[in-house]
C-alpha atoms as a PDB file:
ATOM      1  CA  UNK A   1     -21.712  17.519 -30.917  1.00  0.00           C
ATOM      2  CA  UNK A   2     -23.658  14.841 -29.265  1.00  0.00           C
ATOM      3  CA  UNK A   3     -21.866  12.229 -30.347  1.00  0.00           C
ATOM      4  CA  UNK A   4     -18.295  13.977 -29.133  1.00  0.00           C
ATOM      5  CA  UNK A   5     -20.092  14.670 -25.829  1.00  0.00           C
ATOM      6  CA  UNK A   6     -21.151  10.805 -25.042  1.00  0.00           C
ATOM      7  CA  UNK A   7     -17.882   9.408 -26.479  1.00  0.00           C
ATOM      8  CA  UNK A   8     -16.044  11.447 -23.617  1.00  0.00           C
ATOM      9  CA  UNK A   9     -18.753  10.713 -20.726  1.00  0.00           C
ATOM     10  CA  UNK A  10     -18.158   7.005 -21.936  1.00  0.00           C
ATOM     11  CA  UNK A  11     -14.466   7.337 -21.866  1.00  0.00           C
ATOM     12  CA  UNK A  12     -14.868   9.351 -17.924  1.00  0.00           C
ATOM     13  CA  UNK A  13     -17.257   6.408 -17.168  1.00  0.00           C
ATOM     14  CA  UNK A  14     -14.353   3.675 -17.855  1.00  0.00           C
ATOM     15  CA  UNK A  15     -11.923   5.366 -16.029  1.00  0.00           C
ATOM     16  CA  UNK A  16     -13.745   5.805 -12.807  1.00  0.00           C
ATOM     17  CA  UNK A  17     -14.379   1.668 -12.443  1.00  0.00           C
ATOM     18  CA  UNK A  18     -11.169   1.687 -12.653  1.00  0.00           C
ATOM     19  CA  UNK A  19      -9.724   4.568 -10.270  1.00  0.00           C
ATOM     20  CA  UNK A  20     -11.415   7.767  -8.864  1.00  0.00           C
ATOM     21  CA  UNK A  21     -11.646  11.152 -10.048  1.00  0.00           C
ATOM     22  CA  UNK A  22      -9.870  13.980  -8.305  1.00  0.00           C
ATOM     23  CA  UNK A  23      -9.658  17.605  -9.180  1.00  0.00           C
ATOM     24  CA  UNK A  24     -10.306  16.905 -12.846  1.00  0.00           C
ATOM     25  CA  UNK A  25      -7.425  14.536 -13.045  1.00  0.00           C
ATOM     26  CA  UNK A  26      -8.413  10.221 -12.948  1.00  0.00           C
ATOM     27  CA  UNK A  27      -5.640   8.748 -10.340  1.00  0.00           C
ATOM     28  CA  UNK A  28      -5.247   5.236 -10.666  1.00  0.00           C
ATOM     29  CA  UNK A  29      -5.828   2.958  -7.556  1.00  0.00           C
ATOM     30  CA  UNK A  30      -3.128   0.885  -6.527  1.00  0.00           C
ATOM     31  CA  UNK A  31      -3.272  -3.181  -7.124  1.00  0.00           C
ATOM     32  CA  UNK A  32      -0.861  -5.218  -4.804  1.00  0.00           C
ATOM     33  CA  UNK A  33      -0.740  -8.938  -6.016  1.00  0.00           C
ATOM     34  CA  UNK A  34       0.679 -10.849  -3.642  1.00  0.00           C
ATOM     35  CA  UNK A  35       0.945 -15.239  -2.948  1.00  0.00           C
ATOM     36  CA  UNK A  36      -1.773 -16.089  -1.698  1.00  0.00           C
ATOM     37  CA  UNK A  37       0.468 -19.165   0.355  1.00  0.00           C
ATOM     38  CA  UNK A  38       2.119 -15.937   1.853  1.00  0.00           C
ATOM     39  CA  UNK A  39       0.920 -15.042   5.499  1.00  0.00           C
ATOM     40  CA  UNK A  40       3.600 -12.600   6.907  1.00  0.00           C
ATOM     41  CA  UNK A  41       5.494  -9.823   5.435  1.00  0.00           C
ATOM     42  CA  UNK A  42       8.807  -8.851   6.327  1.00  0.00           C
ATOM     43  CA  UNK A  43       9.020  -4.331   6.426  1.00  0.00           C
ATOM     44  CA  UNK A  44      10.838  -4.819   3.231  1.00  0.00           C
ATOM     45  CA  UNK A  45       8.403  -6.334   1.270  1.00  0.00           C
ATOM     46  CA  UNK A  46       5.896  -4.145   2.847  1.00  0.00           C
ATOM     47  CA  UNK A  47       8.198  -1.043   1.578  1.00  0.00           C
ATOM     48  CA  UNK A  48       8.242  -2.198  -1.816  1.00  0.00           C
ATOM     49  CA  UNK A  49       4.393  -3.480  -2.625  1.00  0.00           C
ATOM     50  CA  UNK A  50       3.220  -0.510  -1.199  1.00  0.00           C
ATOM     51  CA  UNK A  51       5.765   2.318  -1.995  1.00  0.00           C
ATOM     52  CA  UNK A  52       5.915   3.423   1.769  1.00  0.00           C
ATOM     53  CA  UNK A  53       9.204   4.293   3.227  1.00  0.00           C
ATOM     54  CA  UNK A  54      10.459   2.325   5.814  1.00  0.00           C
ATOM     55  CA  UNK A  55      10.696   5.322   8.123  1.00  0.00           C
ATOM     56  CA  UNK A  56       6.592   6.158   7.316  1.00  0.00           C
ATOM     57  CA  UNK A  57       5.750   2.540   7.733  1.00  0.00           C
ATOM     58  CA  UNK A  58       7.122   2.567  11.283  1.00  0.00           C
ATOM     59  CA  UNK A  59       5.334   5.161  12.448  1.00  0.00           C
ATOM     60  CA  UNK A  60       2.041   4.387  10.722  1.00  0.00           C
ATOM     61  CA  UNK A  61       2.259   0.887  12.119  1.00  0.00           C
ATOM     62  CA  UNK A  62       2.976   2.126  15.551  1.00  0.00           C
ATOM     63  CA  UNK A  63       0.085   4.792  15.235  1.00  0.00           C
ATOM     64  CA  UNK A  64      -2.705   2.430  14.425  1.00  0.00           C
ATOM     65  CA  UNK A  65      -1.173  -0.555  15.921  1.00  0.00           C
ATOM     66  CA  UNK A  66      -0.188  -2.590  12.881  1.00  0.00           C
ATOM     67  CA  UNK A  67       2.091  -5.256  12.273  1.00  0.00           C
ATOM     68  CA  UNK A  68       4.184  -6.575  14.940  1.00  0.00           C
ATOM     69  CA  UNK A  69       7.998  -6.395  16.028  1.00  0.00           C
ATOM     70  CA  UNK A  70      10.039 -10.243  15.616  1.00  0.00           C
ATOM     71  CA  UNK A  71      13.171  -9.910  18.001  1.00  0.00           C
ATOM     72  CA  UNK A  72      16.209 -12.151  16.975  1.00  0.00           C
ATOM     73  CA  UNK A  73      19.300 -12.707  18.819  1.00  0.00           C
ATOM     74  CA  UNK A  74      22.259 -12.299  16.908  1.00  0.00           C
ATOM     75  CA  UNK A  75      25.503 -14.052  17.034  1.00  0.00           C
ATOM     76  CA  UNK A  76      26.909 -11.404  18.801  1.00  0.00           C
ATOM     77  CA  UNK A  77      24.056 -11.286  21.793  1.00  0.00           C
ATOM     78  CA  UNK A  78      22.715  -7.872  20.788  1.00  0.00           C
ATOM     79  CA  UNK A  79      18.738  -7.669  19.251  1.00  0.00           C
ATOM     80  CA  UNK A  80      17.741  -6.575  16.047  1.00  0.00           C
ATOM     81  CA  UNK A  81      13.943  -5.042  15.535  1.00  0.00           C
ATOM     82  CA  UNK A  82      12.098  -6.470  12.359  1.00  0.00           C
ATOM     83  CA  UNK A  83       8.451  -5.340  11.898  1.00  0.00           C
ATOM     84  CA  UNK A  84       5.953  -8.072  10.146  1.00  0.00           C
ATOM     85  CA  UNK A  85       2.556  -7.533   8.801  1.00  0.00           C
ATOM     86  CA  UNK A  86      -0.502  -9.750   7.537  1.00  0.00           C
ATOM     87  CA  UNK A  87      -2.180  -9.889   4.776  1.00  0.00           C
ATOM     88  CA  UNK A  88      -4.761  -7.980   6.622  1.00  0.00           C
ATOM     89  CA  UNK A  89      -2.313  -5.121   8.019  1.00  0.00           C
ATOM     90  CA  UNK A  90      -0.723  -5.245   3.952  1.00  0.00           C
ATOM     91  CA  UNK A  91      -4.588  -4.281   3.157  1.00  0.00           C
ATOM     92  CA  UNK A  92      -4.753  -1.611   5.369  1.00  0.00           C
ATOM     93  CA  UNK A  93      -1.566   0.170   4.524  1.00  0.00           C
ATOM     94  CA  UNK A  94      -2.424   0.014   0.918  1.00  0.00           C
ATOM     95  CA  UNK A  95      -6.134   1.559   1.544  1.00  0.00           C
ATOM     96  CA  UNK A  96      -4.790   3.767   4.023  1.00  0.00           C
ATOM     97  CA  UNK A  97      -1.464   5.382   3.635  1.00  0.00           C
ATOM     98  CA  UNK A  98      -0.364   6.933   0.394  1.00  0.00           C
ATOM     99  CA  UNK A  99       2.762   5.988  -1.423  1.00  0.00           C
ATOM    100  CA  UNK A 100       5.886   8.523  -0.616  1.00  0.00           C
ATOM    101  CA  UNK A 101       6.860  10.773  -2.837  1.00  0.00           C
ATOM    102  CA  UNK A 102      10.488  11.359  -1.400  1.00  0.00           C
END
Protein backbone atom coordinates (compact mmCIF):
# COMPACT_ATOMS: atom_id res chain seq x y z
CA UNK A 1 0.00 0.00 0.00
CA UNK A 2 2.91 2.14 0.79
CA UNK A 3 4.70 1.53 -1.97
CA UNK A 4 1.47 2.36 -4.44
CA UNK A 5 1.01 5.50 -2.31
CA UNK A 6 4.77 6.99 -2.86
CA UNK A 7 4.93 5.79 -6.50
CA UNK A 8 1.86 8.21 -7.17
CA UNK A 9 3.13 11.22 -4.81
CA UNK A 10 6.42 10.70 -6.93
CA UNK A 11 4.59 10.66 -10.16
CA UNK A 12 2.28 14.18 -8.73
CA UNK A 13 5.76 15.49 -7.70
CA UNK A 14 7.14 15.27 -11.50
CA UNK A 15 4.31 16.73 -12.91
CA UNK A 16 4.11 19.84 -10.87
CA UNK A 17 8.01 20.96 -11.94
CA UNK A 18 6.72 20.71 -14.88
CA UNK A 19 3.13 22.51 -14.88
CA UNK A 20 0.72 23.33 -11.95
CA UNK A 21 -2.01 21.55 -10.44
CA UNK A 22 -5.57 22.72 -10.80
CA UNK A 23 -8.76 21.19 -9.58
CA UNK A 24 -7.23 17.73 -9.51
CA UNK A 25 -6.26 17.93 -13.11
CA UNK A 26 -2.01 18.82 -13.95
CA UNK A 27 -2.27 21.62 -16.91
CA UNK A 28 0.77 21.94 -18.71
CA UNK A 29 2.51 25.42 -18.91
CA UNK A 30 3.09 26.77 -22.15
CA UNK A 31 6.89 26.93 -23.70
CA UNK A 32 7.33 29.55 -26.58
CA UNK A 33 10.82 29.04 -28.27
CA UNK A 34 11.54 31.71 -30.19
CA UNK A 35 15.24 33.19 -32.17
CA UNK A 36 16.90 34.61 -29.96
CA UNK A 37 18.39 37.16 -33.12
CA UNK A 38 14.56 38.02 -33.22
CA UNK A 39 13.62 41.45 -31.53
CA UNK A 40 10.10 42.36 -32.90
CA UNK A 41 7.09 40.38 -33.59
CA UNK A 42 4.70 41.03 -36.16
CA UNK A 43 0.55 40.30 -34.52
CA UNK A 44 0.79 37.23 -36.58
CA UNK A 45 3.48 35.61 -35.10
CA UNK A 46 2.28 36.79 -31.82
CA UNK A 47 -1.22 34.95 -32.75
CA UNK A 48 0.38 31.82 -33.47
CA UNK A 49 3.24 31.31 -30.53
CA UNK A 50 0.82 32.18 -28.17
CA UNK A 51 -2.62 30.85 -29.39
CA UNK A 52 -4.32 34.35 -28.84
CA UNK A 53 -6.70 35.58 -31.40
CA UNK A 54 -5.90 38.46 -33.18
CA UNK A 55 -9.08 40.18 -32.03
CA UNK A 56 -8.00 39.29 -28.00
CA UNK A 57 -4.49 40.37 -28.67
CA UNK A 58 -5.69 43.84 -29.69
CA UNK A 59 -7.48 44.53 -26.93
CA UNK A 60 -5.14 43.02 -24.35
CA UNK A 61 -2.33 45.03 -25.88
CA UNK A 62 -4.33 48.17 -25.82
CA UNK A 63 -5.47 47.41 -22.12
CA UNK A 64 -2.08 47.08 -20.58
CA UNK A 65 -0.29 49.08 -23.10
CA UNK A 66 1.65 46.45 -25.01
CA UNK A 67 3.21 46.31 -28.21
CA UNK A 68 3.08 49.15 -30.48
CA UNK A 69 1.17 50.13 -33.82
CA UNK A 70 3.85 50.40 -37.27
CA UNK A 71 1.85 52.65 -39.84
CA UNK A 72 2.79 52.01 -43.58
CA UNK A 73 1.71 53.88 -46.51
CA UNK A 74 0.46 51.89 -49.16
CA UNK A 75 0.68 52.29 -52.82
CA UNK A 76 -2.58 53.53 -52.92
CA UNK A 77 -2.03 56.48 -50.08
CA UNK A 78 -4.36 54.89 -47.54
CA UNK A 79 -2.65 53.39 -43.93
CA UNK A 80 -2.67 50.06 -42.78
CA UNK A 81 -2.40 49.32 -38.72
CA UNK A 82 0.18 46.49 -37.82
CA UNK A 83 0.75 45.87 -34.07
CA UNK A 84 4.52 44.68 -33.01
CA UNK A 85 5.66 43.31 -29.77
CA UNK A 86 9.12 42.51 -27.96
CA UNK A 87 10.40 39.84 -26.66
CA UNK A 88 9.43 41.34 -23.42
CA UNK A 89 5.63 42.16 -24.41
CA UNK A 90 5.79 38.16 -26.16
CA UNK A 91 6.65 37.26 -22.30
CA UNK A 92 3.94 38.95 -20.93
CA UNK A 93 1.19 37.75 -23.16
CA UNK A 94 2.30 34.24 -22.67
CA UNK A 95 2.33 34.62 -18.62
CA UNK A 96 -0.63 36.64 -18.80
CA UNK A 97 -3.37 35.92 -21.20
CA UNK A 98 -4.66 32.44 -21.78
CA UNK A 99 -4.78 30.78 -25.13
CA UNK A 100 -8.47 31.07 -26.90
CA UNK A 101 -10.50 28.46 -27.02
CA UNK A 102 -12.76 29.72 -30.00
Amino acid sequence: MQEKLATRNLVCASHQVKGYESSGEIERLLLVTVKSSQKIFTEAEVASLTGICVEHLHNFARSRHLGFIARAAEAAGARADQWLFTLSDLMVLVTLFPRCTH
